[in-house]
Protein backbone atom coordinates (compact mmCIF):
# COMPACT_ATOMS: atom_id res chain seq x y z
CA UNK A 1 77.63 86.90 80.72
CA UNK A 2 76.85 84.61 77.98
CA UNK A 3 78.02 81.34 78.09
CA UNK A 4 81.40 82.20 80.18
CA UNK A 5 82.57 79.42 82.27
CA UNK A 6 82.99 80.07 86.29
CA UNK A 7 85.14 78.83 88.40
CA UNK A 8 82.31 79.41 90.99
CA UNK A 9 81.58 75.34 91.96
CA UNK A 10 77.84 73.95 91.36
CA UNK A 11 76.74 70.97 93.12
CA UNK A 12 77.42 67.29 91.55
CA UNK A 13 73.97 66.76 90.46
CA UNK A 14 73.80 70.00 88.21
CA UNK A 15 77.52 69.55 87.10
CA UNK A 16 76.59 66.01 85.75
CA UNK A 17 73.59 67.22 84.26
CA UNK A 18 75.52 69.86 82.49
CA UNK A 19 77.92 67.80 81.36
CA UNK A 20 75.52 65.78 79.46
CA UNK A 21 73.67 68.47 77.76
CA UNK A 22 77.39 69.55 76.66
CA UNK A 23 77.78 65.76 75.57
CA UNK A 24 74.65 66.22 73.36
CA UNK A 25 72.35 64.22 75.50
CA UNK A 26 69.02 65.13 76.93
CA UNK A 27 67.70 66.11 80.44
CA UNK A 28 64.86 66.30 82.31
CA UNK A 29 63.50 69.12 84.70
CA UNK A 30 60.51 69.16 86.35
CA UNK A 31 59.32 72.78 87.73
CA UNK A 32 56.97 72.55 90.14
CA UNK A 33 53.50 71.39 91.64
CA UNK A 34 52.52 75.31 92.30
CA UNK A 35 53.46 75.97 88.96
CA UNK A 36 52.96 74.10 85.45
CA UNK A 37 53.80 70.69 87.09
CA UNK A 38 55.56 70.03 84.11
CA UNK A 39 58.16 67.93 83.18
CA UNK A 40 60.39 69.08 80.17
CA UNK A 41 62.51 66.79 78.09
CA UNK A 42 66.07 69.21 77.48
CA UNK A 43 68.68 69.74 75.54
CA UNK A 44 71.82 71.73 74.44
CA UNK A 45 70.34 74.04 71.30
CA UNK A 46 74.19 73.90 69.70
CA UNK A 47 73.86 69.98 69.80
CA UNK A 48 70.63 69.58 68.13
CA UNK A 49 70.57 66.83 66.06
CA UNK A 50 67.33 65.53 64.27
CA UNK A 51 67.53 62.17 66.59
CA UNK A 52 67.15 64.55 69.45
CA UNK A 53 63.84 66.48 67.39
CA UNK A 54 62.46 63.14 67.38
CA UNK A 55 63.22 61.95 70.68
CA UNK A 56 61.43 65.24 71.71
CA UNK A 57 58.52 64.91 68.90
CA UNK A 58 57.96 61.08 70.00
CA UNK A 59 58.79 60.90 73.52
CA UNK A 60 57.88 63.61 75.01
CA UNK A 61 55.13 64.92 73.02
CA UNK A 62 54.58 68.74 73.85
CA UNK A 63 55.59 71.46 71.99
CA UNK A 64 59.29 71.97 70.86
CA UNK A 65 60.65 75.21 72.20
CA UNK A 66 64.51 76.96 71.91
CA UNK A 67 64.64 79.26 74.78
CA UNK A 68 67.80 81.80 74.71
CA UNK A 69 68.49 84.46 77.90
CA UNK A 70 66.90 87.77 78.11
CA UNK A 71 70.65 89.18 77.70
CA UNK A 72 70.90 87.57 73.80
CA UNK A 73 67.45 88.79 73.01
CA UNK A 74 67.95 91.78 73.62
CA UNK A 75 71.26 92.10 72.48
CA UNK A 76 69.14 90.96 69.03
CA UNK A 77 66.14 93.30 69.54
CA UNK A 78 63.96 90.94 69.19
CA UNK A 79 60.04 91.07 70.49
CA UNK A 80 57.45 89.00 72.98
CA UNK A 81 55.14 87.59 70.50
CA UNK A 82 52.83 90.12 72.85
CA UNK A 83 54.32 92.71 71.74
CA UNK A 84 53.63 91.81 68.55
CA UNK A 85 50.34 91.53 68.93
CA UNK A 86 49.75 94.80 70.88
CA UNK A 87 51.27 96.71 67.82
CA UNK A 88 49.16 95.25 65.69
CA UNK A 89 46.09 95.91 67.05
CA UNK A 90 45.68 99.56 65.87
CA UNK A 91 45.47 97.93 62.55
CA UNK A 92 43.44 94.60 63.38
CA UNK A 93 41.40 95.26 66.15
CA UNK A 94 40.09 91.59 66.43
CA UNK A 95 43.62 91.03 68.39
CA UNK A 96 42.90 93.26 70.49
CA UNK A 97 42.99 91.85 74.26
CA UNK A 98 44.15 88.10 72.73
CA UNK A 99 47.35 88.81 74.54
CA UNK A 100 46.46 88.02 78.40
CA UNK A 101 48.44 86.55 81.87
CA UNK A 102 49.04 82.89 81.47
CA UNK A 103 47.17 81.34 84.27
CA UNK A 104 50.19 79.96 85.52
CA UNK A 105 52.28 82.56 85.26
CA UNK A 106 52.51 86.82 85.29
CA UNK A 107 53.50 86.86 81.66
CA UNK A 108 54.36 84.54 78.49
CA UNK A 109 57.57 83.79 77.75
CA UNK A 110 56.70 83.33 73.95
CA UNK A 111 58.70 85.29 71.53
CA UNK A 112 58.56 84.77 67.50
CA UNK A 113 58.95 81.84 65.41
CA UNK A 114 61.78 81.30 63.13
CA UNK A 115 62.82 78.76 60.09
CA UNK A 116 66.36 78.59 59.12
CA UNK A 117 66.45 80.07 55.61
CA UNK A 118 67.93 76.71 54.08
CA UNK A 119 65.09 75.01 55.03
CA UNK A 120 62.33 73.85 52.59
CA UNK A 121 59.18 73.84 55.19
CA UNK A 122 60.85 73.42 58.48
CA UNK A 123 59.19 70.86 59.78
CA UNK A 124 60.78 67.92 59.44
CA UNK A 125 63.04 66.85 62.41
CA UNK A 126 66.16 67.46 59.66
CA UNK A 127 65.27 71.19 59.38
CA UNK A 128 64.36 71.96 63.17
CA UNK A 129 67.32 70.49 63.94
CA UNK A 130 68.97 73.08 61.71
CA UNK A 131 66.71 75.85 62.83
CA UNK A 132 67.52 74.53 66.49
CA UNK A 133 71.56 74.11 66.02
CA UNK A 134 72.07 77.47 64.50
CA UNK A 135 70.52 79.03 67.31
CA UNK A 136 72.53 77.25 69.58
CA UNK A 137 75.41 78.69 67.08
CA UNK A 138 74.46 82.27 67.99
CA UNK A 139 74.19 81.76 71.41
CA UNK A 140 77.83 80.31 71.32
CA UNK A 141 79.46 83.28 69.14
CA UNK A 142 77.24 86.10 71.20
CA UNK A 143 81.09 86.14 73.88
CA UNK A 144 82.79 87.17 70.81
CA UNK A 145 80.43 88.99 68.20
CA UNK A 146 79.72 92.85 68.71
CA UNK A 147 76.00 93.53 68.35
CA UNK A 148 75.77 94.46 64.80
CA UNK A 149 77.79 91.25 63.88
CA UNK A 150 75.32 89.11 66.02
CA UNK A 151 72.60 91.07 64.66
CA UNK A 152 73.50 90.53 60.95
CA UNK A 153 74.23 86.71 61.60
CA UNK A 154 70.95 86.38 63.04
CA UNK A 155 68.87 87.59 59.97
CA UNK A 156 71.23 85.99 57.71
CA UNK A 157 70.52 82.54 58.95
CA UNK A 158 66.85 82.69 59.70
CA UNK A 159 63.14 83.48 58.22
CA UNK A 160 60.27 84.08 60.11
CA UNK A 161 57.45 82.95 60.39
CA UNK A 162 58.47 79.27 61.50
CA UNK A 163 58.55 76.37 62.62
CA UNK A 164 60.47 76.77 66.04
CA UNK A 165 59.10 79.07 68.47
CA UNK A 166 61.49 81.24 70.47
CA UNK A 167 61.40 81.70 74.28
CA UNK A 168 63.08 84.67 76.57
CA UNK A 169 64.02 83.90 79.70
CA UNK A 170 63.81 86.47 82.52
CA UNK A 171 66.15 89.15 82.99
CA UNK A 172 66.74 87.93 86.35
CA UNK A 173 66.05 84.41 85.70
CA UNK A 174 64.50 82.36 88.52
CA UNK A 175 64.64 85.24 90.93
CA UNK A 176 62.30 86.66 88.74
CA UNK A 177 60.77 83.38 87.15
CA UNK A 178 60.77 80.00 87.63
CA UNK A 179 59.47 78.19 84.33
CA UNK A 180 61.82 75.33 82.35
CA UNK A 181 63.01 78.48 80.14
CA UNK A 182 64.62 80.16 83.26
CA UNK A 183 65.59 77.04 84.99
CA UNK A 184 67.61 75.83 82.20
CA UNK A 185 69.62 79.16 81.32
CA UNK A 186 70.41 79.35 84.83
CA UNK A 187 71.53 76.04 84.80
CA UNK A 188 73.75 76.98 81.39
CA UNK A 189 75.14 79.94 82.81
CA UNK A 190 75.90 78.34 86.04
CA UNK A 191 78.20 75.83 84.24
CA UNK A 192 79.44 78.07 81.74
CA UNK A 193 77.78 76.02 78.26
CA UNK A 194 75.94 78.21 75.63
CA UNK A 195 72.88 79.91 76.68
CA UNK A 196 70.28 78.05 74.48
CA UNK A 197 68.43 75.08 75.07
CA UNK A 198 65.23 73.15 73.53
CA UNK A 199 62.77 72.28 75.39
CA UNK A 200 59.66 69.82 75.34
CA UNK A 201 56.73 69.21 77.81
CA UNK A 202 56.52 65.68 78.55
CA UNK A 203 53.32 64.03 78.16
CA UNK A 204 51.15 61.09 79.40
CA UNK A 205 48.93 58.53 77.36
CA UNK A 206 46.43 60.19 79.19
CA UNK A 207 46.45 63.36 77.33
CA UNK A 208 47.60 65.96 80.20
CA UNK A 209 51.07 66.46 81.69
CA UNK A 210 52.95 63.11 82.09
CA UNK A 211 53.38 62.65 86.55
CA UNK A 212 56.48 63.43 87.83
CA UNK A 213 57.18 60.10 88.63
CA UNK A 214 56.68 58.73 85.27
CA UNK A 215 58.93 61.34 83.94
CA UNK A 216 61.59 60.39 86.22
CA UNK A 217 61.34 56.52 85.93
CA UNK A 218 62.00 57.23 82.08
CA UNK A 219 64.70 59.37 82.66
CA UNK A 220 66.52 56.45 85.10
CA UNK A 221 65.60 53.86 82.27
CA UNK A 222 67.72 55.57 79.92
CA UNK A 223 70.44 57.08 81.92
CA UNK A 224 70.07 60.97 82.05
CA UNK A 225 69.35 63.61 84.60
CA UNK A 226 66.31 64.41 86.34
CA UNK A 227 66.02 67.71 87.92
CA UNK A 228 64.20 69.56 90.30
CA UNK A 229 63.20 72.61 89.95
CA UNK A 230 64.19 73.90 93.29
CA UNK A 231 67.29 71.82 93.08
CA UNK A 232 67.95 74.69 90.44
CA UNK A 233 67.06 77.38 92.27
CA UNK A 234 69.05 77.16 95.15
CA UNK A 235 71.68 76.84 93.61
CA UNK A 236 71.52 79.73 91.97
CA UNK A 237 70.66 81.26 94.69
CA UNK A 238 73.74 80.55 96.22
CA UNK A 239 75.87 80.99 93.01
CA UNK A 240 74.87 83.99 92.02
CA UNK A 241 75.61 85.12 95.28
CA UNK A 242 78.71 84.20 95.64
C-alpha cells in the first residue's frame, strides 16, 4: 500500500530516521561496497523545500533524483526512460542500442523528467523544490485518489521535459533491488510516510563518490541519520514477513 502506516514495529534506528524525513530533515544511506558504494543525501519529496535543493545541490553534489514506488508509477502509466528510447528507435535509429545494463546494476531505474507547469525554467532550487513537493503531494493523495483522479492531477501539475528526473523503484523493492531508490521506499513504506523521496549522490573533493566514512562523519556533524544499506534490508526482510 501506499503510504499506510503499520502497526508492524521497525527497529529504533529506522524509526528515528523516519521520523526525521517526516520532520523535513535529511538522511543519509549508504548502499553498498558490491554495489554503487554510494552514499545518498535523502529526503521526504512532500517536504521539499528549496533549502533542502540546495543542501543537496551544494553538499552533496550528485544528481538530484525523486524516486516514487513501482505501485504509483504504474498506477500513473508512466515509462522507463528505456522504454522511451526503444520506441523511438523505429523512427531514429541512431538510439538504437543507447539503452544498455548499468554496470552496476540489471537495469536503470531512470524514468522521465518532469517541470512543474508553474515553473519558469525549473532550475532554480525555488522551482525543483516545487517540482519536488508536488510529487511528494501525489504520492500522499495516491491512499485516497482513484486512478483517473491521480492520473488527471498528475498531468495537471507537471510538464515534461524537466528539470527533475523521476526514478521507479522495484516492484518488489530490495528483494528485487537494492539501490538508494528501493532502499528508501522500503524504508517509507515500512514506517507508513509518503512513498516519495529525493535523492542525491554524495560526493568527494576528489571528484568520485565521497567514502563512506566521510559521508557519515558529516552526517554526525549535523545531527541526522546514517544508514546502512543492509540495516534496510533486513528489516524488511523481517517486516514484510511478518
Amino acid at each position: 500500500m501506499l503510504g499506510v502506516e503499520s502497526a508492524r514495529p521497525i527497529p529504533a534506528t529506522l524509526a528515528a530516521a523516519a521520523e526525521s524525513l517526516a520532520s523535513g530533515e535529511p538522511i543519509l544511506i549508504y548502499d553498498s561496497a558490491d554495489r554503487e558504494g554510494e552514499t545518498d543525501l535523502v529526503f521526504l519529496s512532500e517536504k521539499a523545500t528549496p533549502e533542502l535543493v540546495r543542501l543537496a545541490r551544494k553538499d552533496a553534489g550528485g544528481l538530484i533524483c525523486t524516486a516514487i514506488s513501482d505501485e504509483l508509477r504504474r498506477r500513473l502509466d508512466l515509462p522507463f526512460y528505456s522504454e522511451l528510447l526503444a520506441l523511438g528507435a523505429r523512427q531514429f535509429p541512431s538510439v538504437a542500442g543507447l539503452s544498455e545494463r548499468p554496470r552496476y546494476d540489471r537495469r536503470s531505474a531512470f524514468g522521465i523528467t518532469i517541470n512543474h507547469r508553474t515553473n519558469f525554467t525549473g532550475i532554480p532550487d525555488n522551482d525543483r523544490a516545487q517540482t519536488i513537493r508536488a510529487v511528494g503531494g501525489i504520492a500522499a493523495a495516491a491512499t485516497r485518489l482513484a486512478d483517473p483522479a491521480l492520473i488527471a492531477r498528475f498531468r495537471s501539475e507537471f510538464v515534461s521535459p524537466g528539470h527533475v528526473p523521476l526514478l521507479y523503484s522495484a516492484g518488489r523493492l530490495v528483494h528485487e533491488r537494492k539501490g538508494h531508490t528501493e532502499l528508501v521506499i522500503s524504508l517509507a513504506r515500512m514506517a507508513g510516510l509518503s512513498e516519495s523521496a529525493t535523492v542525491s549522490e554524495m560526493l568527494g573533493d576528489s571528484g568520485g563518490a565521497r567514502a563512506p566514512e566521510a559521508a557519515e562523519r558529516y552526517a554526525r556533524e549535523h545531527g541526522w541519520p546514517f544508514l546502512e544499506g543492509q540495516t534496510i534490508v533486513r528489516a524488511w526482510r523481517e517486516w514484510s514477513s511478518a
